[in-house]
Structure formats: structure tokens, C-alpha cells
Protein backbone atom coordinates (compact mmCIF):
# COMPACT_ATOMS: atom_id res chain seq x y z
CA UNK A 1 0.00 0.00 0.00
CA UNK A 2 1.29 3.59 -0.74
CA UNK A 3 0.93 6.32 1.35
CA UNK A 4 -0.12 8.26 -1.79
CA UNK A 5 -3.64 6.25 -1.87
CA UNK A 6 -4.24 6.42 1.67
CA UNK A 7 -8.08 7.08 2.45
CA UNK A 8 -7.78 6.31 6.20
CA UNK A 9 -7.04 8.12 8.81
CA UNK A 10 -4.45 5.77 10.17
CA UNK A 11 -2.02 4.71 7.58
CA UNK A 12 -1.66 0.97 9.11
CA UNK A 13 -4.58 0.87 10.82
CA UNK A 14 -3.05 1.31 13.90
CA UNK A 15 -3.18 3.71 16.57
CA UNK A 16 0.39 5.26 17.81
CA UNK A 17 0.77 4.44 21.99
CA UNK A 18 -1.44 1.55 21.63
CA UNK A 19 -0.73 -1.69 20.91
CA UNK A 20 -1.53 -3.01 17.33
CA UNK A 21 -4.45 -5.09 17.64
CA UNK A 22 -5.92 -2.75 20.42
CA UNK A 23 -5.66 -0.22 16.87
CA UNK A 24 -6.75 -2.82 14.58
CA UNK A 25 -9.93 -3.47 17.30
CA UNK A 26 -10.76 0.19 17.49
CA UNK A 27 -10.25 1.19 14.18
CA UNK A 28 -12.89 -1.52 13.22
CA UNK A 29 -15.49 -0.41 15.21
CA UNK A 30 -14.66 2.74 14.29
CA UNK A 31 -15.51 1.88 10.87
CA UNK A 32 -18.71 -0.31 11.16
CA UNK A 33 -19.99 2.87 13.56
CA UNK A 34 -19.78 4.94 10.65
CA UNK A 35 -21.48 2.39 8.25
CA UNK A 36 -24.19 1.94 10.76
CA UNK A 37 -24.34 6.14 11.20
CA UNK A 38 -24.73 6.02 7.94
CA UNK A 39 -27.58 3.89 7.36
CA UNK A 40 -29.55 5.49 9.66
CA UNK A 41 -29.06 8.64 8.05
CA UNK A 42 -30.11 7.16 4.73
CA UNK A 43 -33.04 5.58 6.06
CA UNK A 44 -34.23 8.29 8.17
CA UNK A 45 -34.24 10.42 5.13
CA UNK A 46 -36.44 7.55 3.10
CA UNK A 47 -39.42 7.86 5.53
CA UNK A 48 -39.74 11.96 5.19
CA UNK A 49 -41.84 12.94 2.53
């Protein structure tokens, strides 16, 4: 991977002072808490009229 094409905010997926799977843990649920906040979003939007 370059760092020229990174698109998150941790280049390794890690999270500097922690341990790398306590990075690789958060940075997960980081993730699916944004794909979740985003579904809401979306279907929050679907039901207004």
C-alpha cells in the first residue's frame, strides 16, 4: 500500500501508543460505527416525505 492512496485516517490501521491489535480493534469499530451512522441517516431520510 502507498501512502499516496491512503483514504484512512491511520495509515496501518493502527493507533500510535497503543498496541496493534488494540488499533486494529478500534479502528474496526470505528468503521462499522460509521457504516451503521450512515444507514440510519439514509433511512431516516427515506421515511420523510
Amino acid at each position: 500500500m502507498s501512502k499516496d492512496v491512503n483514504w484512512t485516517p491511520f495509515f496501518d490501521y493502527t493507533i500510535p501508543g497503543l498496541s496493534p491489535e488494540i488499533g486494529y480493534i478500534i479502528s474496526g469499530l470505528l468503521g462499522i460505527t460509521i457504516i451503521l451512522g450512515a444507514g440510519l441517516v439514509f433511512k431516516g431520510r427515506g421515511k420523510q416525505h
